[in-house]
Protein backbone atom coordinates (compact mmCIF):
# COMPACT_ATOMS: atom_id res chain seq x y z
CA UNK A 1 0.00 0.00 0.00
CA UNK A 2 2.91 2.18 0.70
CA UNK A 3 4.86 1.73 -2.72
CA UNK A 4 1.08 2.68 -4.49
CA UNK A 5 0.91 5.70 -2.21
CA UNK A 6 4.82 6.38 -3.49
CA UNK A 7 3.82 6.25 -6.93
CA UNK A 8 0.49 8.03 -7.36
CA UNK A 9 2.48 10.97 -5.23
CA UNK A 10 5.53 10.85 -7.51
CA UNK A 11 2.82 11.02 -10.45
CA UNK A 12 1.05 13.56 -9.53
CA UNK A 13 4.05 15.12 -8.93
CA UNK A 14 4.65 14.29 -12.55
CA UNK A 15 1.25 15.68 -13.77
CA UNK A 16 1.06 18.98 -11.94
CA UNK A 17 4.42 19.96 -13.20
CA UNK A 18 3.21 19.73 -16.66
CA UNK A 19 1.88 22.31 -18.81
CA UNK A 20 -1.45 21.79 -20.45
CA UNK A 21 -0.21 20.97 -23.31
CA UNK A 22 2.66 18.77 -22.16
CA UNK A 23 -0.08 17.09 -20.28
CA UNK A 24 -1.75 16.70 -23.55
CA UNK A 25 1.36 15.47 -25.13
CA UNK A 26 1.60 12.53 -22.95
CA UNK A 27 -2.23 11.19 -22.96
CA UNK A 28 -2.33 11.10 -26.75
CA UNK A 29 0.68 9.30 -26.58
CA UNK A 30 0.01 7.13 -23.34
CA UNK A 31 -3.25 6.07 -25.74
CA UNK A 32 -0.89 5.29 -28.82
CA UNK A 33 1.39 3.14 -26.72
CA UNK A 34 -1.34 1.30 -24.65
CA UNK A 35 -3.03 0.61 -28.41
CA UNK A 36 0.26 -0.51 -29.50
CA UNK A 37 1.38 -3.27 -26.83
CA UNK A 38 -2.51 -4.67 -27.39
CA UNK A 39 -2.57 -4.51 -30.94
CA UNK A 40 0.64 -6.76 -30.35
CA UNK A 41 -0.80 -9.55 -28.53
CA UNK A 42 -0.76 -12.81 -31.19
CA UNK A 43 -4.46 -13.54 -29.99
CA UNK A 44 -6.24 -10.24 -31.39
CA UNK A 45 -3.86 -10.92 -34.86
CA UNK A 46 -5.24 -13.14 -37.59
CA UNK A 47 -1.68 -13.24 -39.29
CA UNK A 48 1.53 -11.77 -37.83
CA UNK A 49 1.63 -8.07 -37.95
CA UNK A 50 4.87 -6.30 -37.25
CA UNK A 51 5.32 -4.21 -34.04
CA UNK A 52 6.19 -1.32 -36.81
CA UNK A 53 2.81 -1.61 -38.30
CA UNK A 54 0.65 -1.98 -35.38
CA UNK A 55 2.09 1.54 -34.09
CA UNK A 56 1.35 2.64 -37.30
CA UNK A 57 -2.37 1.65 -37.07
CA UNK A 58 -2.60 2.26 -33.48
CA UNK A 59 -1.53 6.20 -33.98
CA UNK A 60 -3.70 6.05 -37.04
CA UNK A 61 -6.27 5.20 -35.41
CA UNK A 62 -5.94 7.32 -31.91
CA UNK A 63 -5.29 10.06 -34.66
CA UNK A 64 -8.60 9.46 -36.64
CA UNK A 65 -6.89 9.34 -40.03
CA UNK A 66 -7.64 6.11 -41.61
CA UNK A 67 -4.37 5.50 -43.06
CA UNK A 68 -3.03 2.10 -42.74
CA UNK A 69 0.15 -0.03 -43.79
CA UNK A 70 -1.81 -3.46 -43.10
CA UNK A 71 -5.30 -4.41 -43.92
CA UNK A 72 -7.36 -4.38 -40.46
CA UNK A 73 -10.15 -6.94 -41.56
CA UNK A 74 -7.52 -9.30 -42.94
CA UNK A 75 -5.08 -8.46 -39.85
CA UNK A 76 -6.73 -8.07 -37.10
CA UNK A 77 -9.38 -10.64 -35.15
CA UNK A 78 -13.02 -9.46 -34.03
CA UNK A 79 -10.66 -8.05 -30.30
CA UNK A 80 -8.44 -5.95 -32.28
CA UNK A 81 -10.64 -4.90 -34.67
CA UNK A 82 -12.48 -3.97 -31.04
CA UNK A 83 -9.22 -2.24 -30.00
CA UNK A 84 -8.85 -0.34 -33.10
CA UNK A 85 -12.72 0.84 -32.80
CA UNK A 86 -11.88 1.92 -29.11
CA UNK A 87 -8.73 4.05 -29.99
CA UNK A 88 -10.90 5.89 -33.08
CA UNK A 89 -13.59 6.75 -30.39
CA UNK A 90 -11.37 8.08 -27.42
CA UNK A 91 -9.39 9.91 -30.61
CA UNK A 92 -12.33 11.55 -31.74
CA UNK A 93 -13.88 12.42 -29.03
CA UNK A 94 -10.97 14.29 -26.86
CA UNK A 95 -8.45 13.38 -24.55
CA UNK A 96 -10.08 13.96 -20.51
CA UNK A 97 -13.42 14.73 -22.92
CA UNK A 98 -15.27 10.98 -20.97
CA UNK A 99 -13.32 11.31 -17.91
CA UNK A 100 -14.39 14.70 -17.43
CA UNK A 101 -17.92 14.09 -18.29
CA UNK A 102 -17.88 11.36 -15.56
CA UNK A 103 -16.44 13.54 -12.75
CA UNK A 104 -19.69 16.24 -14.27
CA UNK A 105 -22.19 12.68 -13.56
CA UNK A 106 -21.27 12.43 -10.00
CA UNK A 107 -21.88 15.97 -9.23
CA UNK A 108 -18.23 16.42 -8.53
CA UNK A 109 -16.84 19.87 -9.79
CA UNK A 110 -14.34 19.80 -12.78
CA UNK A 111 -11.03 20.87 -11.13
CA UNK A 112 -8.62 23.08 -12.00
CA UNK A 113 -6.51 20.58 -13.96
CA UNK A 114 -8.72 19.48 -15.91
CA UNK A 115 -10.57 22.82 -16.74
CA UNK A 116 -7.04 23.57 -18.17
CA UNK A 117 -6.20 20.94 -20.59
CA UNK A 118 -9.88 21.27 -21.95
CA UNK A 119 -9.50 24.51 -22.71
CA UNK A 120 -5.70 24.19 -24.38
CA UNK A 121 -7.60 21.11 -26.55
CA UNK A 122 -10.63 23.23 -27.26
CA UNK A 123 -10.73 26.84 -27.93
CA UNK A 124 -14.17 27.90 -26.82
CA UNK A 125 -16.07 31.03 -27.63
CA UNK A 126 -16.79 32.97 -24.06
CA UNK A 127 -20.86 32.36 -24.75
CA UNK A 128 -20.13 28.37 -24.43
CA UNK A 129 -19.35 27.03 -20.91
CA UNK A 130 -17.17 23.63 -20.24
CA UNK A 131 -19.70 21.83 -18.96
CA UNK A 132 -22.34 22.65 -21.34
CA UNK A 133 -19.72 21.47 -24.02
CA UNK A 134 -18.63 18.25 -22.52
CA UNK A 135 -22.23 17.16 -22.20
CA UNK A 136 -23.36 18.16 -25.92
CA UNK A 137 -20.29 16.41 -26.85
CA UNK A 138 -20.90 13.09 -25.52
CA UNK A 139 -24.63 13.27 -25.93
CA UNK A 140 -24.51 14.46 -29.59
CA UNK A 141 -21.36 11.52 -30.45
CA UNK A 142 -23.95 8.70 -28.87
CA UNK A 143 -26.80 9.90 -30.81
CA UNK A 144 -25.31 10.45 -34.01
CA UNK A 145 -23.23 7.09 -33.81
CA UNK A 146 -26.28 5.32 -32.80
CA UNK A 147 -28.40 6.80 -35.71
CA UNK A 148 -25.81 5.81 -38.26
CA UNK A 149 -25.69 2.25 -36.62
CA UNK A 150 -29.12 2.15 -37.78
CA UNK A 151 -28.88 3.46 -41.23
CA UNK A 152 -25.55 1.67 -42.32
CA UNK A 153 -26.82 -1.97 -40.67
CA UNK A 154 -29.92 -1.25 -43.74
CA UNK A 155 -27.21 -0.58 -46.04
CA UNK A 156 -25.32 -3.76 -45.17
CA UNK A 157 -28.03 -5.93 -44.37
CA UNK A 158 -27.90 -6.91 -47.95
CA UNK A 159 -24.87 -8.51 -48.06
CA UNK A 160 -26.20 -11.46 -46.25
CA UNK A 161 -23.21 -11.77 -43.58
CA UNK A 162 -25.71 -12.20 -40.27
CA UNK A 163 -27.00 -10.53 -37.65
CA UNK A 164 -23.86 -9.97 -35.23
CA UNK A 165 -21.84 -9.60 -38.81
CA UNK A 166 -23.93 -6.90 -40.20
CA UNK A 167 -24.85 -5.08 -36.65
CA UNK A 168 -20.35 -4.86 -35.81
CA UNK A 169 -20.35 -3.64 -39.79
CA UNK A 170 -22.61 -0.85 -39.43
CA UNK A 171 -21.33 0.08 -35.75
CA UNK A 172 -17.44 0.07 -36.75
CA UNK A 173 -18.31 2.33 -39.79
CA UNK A 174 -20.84 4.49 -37.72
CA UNK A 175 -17.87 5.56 -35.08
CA UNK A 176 -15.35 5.76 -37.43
CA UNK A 177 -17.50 7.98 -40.08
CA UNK A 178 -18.44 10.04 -37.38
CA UNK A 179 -15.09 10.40 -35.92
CA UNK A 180 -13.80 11.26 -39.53
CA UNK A 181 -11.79 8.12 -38.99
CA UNK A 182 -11.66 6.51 -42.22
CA UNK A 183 -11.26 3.35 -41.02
CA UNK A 184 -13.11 0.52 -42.85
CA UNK A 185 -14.02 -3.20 -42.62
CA UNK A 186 -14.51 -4.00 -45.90
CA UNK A 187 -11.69 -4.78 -48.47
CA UNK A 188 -12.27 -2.35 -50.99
CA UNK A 189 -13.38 0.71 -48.21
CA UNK A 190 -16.47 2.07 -49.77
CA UNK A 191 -15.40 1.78 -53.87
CA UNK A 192 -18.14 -0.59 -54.52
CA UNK A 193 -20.40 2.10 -52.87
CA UNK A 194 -20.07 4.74 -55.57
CA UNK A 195 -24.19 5.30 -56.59
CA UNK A 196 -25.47 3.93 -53.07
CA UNK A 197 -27.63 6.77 -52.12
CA UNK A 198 -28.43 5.39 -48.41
CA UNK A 199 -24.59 4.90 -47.71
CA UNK A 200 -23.12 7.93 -49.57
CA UNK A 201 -25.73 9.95 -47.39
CA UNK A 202 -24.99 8.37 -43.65
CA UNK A 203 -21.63 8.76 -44.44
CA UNK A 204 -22.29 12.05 -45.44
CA UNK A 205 -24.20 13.15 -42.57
CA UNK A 206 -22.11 11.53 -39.90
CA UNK A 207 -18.50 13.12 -41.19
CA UNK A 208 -20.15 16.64 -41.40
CA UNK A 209 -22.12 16.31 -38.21
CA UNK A 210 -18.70 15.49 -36.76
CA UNK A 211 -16.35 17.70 -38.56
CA UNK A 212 -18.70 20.88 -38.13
CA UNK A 213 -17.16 20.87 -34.43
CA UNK A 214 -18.56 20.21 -30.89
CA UNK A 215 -18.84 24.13 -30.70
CA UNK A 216 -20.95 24.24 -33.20
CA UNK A 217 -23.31 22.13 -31.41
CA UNK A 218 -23.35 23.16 -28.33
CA UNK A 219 -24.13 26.54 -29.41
CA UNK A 220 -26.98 25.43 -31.62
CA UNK A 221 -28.11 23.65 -28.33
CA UNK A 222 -28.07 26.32 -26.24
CA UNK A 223 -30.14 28.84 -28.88
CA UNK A 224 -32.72 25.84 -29.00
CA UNK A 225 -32.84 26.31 -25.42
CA UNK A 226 -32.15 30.01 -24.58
CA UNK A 227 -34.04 32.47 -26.06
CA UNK A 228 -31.41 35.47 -25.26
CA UNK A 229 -28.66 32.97 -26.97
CA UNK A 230 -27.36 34.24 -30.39
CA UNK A 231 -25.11 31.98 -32.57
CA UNK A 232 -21.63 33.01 -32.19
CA UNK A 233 -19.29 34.57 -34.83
CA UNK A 234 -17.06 31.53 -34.62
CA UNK A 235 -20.38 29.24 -35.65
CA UNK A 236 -21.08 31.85 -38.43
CA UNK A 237 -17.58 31.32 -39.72
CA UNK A 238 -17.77 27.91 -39.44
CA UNK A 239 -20.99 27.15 -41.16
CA UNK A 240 -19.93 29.70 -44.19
CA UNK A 241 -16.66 28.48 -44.92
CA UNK A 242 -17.28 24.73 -44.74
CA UNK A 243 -20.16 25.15 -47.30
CA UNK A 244 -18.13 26.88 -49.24
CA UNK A 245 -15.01 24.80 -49.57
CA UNK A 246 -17.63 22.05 -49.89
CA UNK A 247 -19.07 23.62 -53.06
CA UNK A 248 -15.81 24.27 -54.41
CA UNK A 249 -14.73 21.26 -54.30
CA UNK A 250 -17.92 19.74 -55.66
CA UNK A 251 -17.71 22.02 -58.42
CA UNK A 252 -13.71 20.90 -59.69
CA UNK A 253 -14.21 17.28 -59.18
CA UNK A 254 -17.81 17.17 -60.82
CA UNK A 255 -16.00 19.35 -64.02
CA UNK A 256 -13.05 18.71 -64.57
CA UNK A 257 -12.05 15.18 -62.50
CA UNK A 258 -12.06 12.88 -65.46
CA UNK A 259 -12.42 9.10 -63.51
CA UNK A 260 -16.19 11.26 -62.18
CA UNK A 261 -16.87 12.61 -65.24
CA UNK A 262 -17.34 9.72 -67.19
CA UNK A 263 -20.09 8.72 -64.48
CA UNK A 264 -23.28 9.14 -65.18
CA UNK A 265 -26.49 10.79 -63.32
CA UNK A 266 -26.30 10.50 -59.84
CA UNK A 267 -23.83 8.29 -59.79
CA UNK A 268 -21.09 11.44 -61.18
CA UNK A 269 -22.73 13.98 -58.90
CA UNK A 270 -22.50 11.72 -55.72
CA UNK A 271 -18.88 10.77 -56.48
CA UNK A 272 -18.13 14.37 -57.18
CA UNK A 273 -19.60 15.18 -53.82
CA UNK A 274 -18.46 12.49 -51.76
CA UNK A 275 -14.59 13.25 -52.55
CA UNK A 276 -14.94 17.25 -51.93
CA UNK A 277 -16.95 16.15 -48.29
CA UNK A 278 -14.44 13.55 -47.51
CA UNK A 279 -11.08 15.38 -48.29
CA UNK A 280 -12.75 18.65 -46.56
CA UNK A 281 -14.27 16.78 -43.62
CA UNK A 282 -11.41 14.70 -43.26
CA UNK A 283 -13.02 11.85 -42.93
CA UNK A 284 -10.83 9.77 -45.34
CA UNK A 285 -13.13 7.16 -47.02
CA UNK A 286 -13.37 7.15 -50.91
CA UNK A 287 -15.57 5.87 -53.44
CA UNK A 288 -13.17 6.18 -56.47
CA UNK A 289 -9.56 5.63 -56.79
CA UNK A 290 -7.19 8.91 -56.14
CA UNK A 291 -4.43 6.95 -57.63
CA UNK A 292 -6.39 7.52 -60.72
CA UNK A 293 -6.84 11.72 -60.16
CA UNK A 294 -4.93 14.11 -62.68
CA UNK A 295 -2.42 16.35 -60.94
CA UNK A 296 -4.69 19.31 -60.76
CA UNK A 297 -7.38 17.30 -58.72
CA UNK A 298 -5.17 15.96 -56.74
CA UNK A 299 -3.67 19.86 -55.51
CA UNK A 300 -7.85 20.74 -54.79
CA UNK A 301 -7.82 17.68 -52.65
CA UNK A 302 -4.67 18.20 -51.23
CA UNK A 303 -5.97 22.08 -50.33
CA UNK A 304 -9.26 20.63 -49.08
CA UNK A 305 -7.23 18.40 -46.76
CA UNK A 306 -4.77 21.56 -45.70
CA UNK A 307 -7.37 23.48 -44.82
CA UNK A 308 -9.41 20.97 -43.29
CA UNK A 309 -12.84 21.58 -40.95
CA UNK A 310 -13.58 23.46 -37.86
CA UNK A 311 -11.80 23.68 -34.32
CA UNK A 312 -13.32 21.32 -31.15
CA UNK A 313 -14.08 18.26 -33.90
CA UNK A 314 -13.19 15.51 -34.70
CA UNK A 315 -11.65 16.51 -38.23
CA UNK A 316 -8.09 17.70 -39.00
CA UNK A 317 -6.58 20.13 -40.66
CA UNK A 318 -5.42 23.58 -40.49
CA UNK A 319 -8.85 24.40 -39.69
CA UNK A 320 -11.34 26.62 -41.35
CA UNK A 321 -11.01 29.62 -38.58
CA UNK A 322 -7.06 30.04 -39.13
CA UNK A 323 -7.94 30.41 -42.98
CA UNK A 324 -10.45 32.59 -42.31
CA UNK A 325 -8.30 34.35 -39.85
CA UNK A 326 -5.20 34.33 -42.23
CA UNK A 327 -7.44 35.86 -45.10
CA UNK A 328 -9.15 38.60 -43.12
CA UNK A 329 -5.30 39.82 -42.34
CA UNK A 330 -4.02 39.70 -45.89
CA UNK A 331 -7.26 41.71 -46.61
CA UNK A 332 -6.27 44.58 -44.47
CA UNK A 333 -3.10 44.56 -45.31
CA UNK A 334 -3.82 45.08 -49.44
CA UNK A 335 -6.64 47.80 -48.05
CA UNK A 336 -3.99 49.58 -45.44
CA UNK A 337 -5.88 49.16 -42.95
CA UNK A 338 -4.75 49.13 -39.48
CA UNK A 339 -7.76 47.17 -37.69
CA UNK A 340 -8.53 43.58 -39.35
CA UNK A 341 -12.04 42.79 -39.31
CA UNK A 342 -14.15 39.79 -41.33
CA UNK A 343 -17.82 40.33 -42.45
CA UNK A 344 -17.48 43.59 -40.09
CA UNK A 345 -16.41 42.28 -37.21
CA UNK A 346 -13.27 42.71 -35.75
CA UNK A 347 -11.01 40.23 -35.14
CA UNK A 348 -9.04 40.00 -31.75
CA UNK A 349 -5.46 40.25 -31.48
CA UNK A 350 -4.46 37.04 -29.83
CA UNK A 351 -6.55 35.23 -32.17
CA UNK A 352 -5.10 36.56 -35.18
CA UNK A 353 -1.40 35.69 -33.58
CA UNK A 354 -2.42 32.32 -32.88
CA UNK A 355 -4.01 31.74 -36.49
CA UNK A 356 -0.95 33.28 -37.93
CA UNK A 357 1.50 31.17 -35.92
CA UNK A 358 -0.60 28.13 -36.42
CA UNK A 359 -0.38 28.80 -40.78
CA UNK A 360 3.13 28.99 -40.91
CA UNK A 361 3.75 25.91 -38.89
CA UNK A 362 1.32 24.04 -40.26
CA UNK A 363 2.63 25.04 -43.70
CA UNK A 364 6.06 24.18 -42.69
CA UNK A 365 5.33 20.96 -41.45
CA UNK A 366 4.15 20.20 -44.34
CA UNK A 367 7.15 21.55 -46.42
CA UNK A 368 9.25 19.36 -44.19
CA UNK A 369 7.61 16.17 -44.07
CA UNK A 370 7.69 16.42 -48.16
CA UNK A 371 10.84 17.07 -48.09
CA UNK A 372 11.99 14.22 -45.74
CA UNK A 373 10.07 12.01 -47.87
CA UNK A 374 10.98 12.42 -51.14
CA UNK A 375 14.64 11.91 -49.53
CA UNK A 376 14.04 8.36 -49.09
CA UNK A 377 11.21 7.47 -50.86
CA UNK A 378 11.07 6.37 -54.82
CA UNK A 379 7.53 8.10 -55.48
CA UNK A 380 6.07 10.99 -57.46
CA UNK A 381 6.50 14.32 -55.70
CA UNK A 382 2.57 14.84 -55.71
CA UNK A 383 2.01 11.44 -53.83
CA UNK A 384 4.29 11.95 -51.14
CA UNK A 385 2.63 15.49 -50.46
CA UNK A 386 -0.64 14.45 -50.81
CA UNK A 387 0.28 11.60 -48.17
CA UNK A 388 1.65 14.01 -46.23
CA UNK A 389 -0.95 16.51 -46.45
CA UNK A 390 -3.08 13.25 -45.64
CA UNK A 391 -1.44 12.50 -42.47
CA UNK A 392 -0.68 15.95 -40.92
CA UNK A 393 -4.46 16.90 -41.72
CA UNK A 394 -5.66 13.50 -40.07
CA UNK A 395 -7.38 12.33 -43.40
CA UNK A 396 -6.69 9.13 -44.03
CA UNK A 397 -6.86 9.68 -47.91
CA UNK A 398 -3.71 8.18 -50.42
CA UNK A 399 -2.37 7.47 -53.55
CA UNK A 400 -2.05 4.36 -52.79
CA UNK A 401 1.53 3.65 -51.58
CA UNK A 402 1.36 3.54 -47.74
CA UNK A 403 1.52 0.29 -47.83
CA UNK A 404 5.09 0.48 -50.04
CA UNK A 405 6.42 2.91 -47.67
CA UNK A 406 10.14 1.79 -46.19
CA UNK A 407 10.33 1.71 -42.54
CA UNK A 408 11.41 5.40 -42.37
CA UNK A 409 8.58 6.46 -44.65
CA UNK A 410 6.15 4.98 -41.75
CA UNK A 411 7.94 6.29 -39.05
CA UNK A 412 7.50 9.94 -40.35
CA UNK A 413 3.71 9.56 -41.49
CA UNK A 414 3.19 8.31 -37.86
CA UNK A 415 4.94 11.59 -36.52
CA UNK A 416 3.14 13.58 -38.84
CA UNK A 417 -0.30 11.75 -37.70
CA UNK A 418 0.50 12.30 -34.00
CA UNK A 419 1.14 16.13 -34.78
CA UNK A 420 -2.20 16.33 -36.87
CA UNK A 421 -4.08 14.74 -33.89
CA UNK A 422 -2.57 17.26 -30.82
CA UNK A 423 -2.43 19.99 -33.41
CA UNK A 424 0.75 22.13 -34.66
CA UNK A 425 0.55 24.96 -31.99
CA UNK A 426 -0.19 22.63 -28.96
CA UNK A 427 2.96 19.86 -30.09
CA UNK A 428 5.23 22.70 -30.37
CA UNK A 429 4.41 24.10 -27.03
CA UNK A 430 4.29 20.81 -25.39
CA UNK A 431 8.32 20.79 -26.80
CA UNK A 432 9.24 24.29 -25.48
CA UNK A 433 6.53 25.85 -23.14
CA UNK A 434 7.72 26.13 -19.56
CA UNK A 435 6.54 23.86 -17.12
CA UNK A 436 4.44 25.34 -14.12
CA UNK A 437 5.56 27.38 -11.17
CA UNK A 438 5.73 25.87 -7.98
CA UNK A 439 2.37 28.41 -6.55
CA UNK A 440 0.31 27.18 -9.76
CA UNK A 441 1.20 23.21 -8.59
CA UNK A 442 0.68 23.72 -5.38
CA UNK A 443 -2.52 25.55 -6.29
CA UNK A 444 -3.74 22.59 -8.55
CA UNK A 445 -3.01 20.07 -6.19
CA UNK A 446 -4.85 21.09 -3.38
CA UNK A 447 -7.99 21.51 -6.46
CA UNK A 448 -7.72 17.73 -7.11
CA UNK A 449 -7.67 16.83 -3.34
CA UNK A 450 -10.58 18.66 -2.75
């Protein structure tokens, strides 16, 4: 009893002295780890999978981008298939997010610590409270997985594979669609799924519900149920710009994507759609082959994946506020003008710092990982940045050649996933921000023991 005492106190130690987003840092990674050394076990394998490749799908997976270097239905047994579905769901939904809510169950207050790390993981508006959010977030992830249950197990009841079959189908595709996971059981992902209206629309309706951000919700909630509530800026922004890159890219690939336009009917505009909602959702499932894209299709997707959705989701991506942030500055620059304002409304300083700080490292990241790449890899420069664009932006979309990727090559797309996952600004202050002050860890550990 002693040595536990020993080691919860040297832990907490541990924990307190960490910033938020150092604290961060190490639960994403205690999740990719614990995934790992499971993943591992021979009895959850159907064939042997190398420890190299089950870090790969375990970060993939805690990361929600889809990508994979092994096939999980041919890999993996029903218990690591279970494993895998596990990581995509704690991935989506937030580090703390279930503990938290928990803690919020049992009518104990949120303390301190964790109040910080959920606002360093999501940047809320000052209209939205923390516990408000935590409880639209879980409540809106059960409802919307358990609707798309529903909806994919008529899709797949077809097939003929059984009750149990059909029911883990339809509930592995509902969590991973709505965690913009990309993750699929079937062989061929959702190619053979091209002019299904039922699936292309659940899938559809799950990645956008999830993508459009928790905030989003919760503040849709709360006008539903406050009369004096008004929709914040931030939802305004959201909304506008993710119908907008959503158009945009429904517009290219419907034109000018030749393996879509040689569809016909519904079948071209639901493939047209389906790619410009899954690059810009980041949800990563496809129902044509991007191995198969010209060049110039392949850069929209690649910006649709770059930009990415909004903040406090479960996509990826730069995110649609920095680019909105990023444009409303280069506006006032070309207009001289010395306040920086979008639609009217100014834009605060520290947001615009943040936004700016988070574009160039994002961008640089990017340059980087390319760059590292095409050192060591024997592929065309657009498929190396379009899988790195793919696994920074948590997307899950490819090309084709993870799977030939050298040992190296994995080892930097896993990186690059972890990065996507935490998010550029909160990895690099997890690296250099200062750890706390010996009043704040005092301060926080008398919170916890209260």
């Amino acid at each position: 009893m002693s040595l536990l005492k020993v080691i919860s106190g040297r832990y907490l130690r541990f924990k307190l002295g960490l910033s938020p987003q150092q604290n961060l840092f190490y639960g994403f990674l205690s999740y990719v780890v614990f995934g790992t050394l499971f993943l591992c076990i021979p009895w959850l394998q159907k064939v042997p999978v190398s420890f190299l490749d089950n870090l790969f799908v375990a970060t993939s997976a805690v990361s929600t981008t889809g990508l994979a270097t092994v096939s999980v239905i041919h890999s993996y047994n029903f218990f690591g298939q279970l494993v895998i579905l596990g990581l995509i769901q704690l991935g989506g939904i937030g580090y703390l997010t279930f503990t938290t809510f928990m803690i919020l169950s049992t009518s104990r207050k949120m303390t301190r610590w964790h109040q910080n790390i959920l606002k360093t993981e999501f940047t809320l508006p000052r209209t939205i409270q923390i516990s408000d959010f935590l409880k639209s977030v879980i409540f809106f992830t059960l409802i919307m997985e358990a609707i798309g249950t529903v909806l994919y197990y008529i899709s797949f009841n077809p097939l003929g594979l059984g009750f149990w079959q059909t029911f883990w189908n339809a509930l592995f595709h509902s969590i991973s669609a709505f965690c913009t996971a990309g993750f699929s059981l079937f062989e061929s992902g959702l190619t053979t799924y091209t002019d299904h209206l039922l699936v292309n629309s659940t899938t559809s309706f799950l990645a956008i519900a999830g993508s459009l951000g928790f905030i989003v919700v919760t503040d849709f909630v709360l006008f539903l149920k406050e009369k004096n509530h008004q929709l914040s800026f931030t939802t305004k922004i959201i909304l506008m710009g993710s119908l907008t890159l959503l158009t945009m890219g429904f517009l290219f690939f419907y034109i000018y994507e030749p393996t879509i336009s040689e569809l016909n009917g519904s079948e071209r505009i639901w493939a047209a759609f389906f790619q410009s909602m899954s690059a810009m959702t980041t949800v990563g499932f496809n129902t044509v082959d991007y191995g198969a894209f010209v060049l110039p299709m392949l850069l929209v997707t690649i910006f649709l994946m770059y930009v990415g959705a909004s903040p406090s989701g479960t996509a990826g991506g730069m995110k649609i506020t920095t680019l909105t942030a990023v444009i409303a500055i280069m506006k006032s620059r070309l207009r001289n003008h010395t306040r920086i304002t979008f639609f009217g409304r100014a834009i605060p300083y520290e947001r615009l710092y943040v936004a700016t700080s988070s574009f160039i490292f994002y961008t640089s990241i990017i340059a980087l990982g390319t760059f590292a790449l095409s050192f060591i890899e024997d592929f065309r420069f657009e498929d190396l940045l379009f899988e790195v664009a793919s696994a920074l932006g948590t997307v899950g979309l490819s090309t084709g050649i993870t799977g030939d990727l050298g040992s190296l090559g994995k080892l930097i797309i896993i990186v690059l996933m972890f990065i996507g996952r935490l998010g550029v600004l909160t990895f690099g202050l997890a690296l250099w921000a200062k750890q706390l002050q010996t009043d704040e860890k005092k301060a926080l550990r008398d919170d916890i023991a209260v």
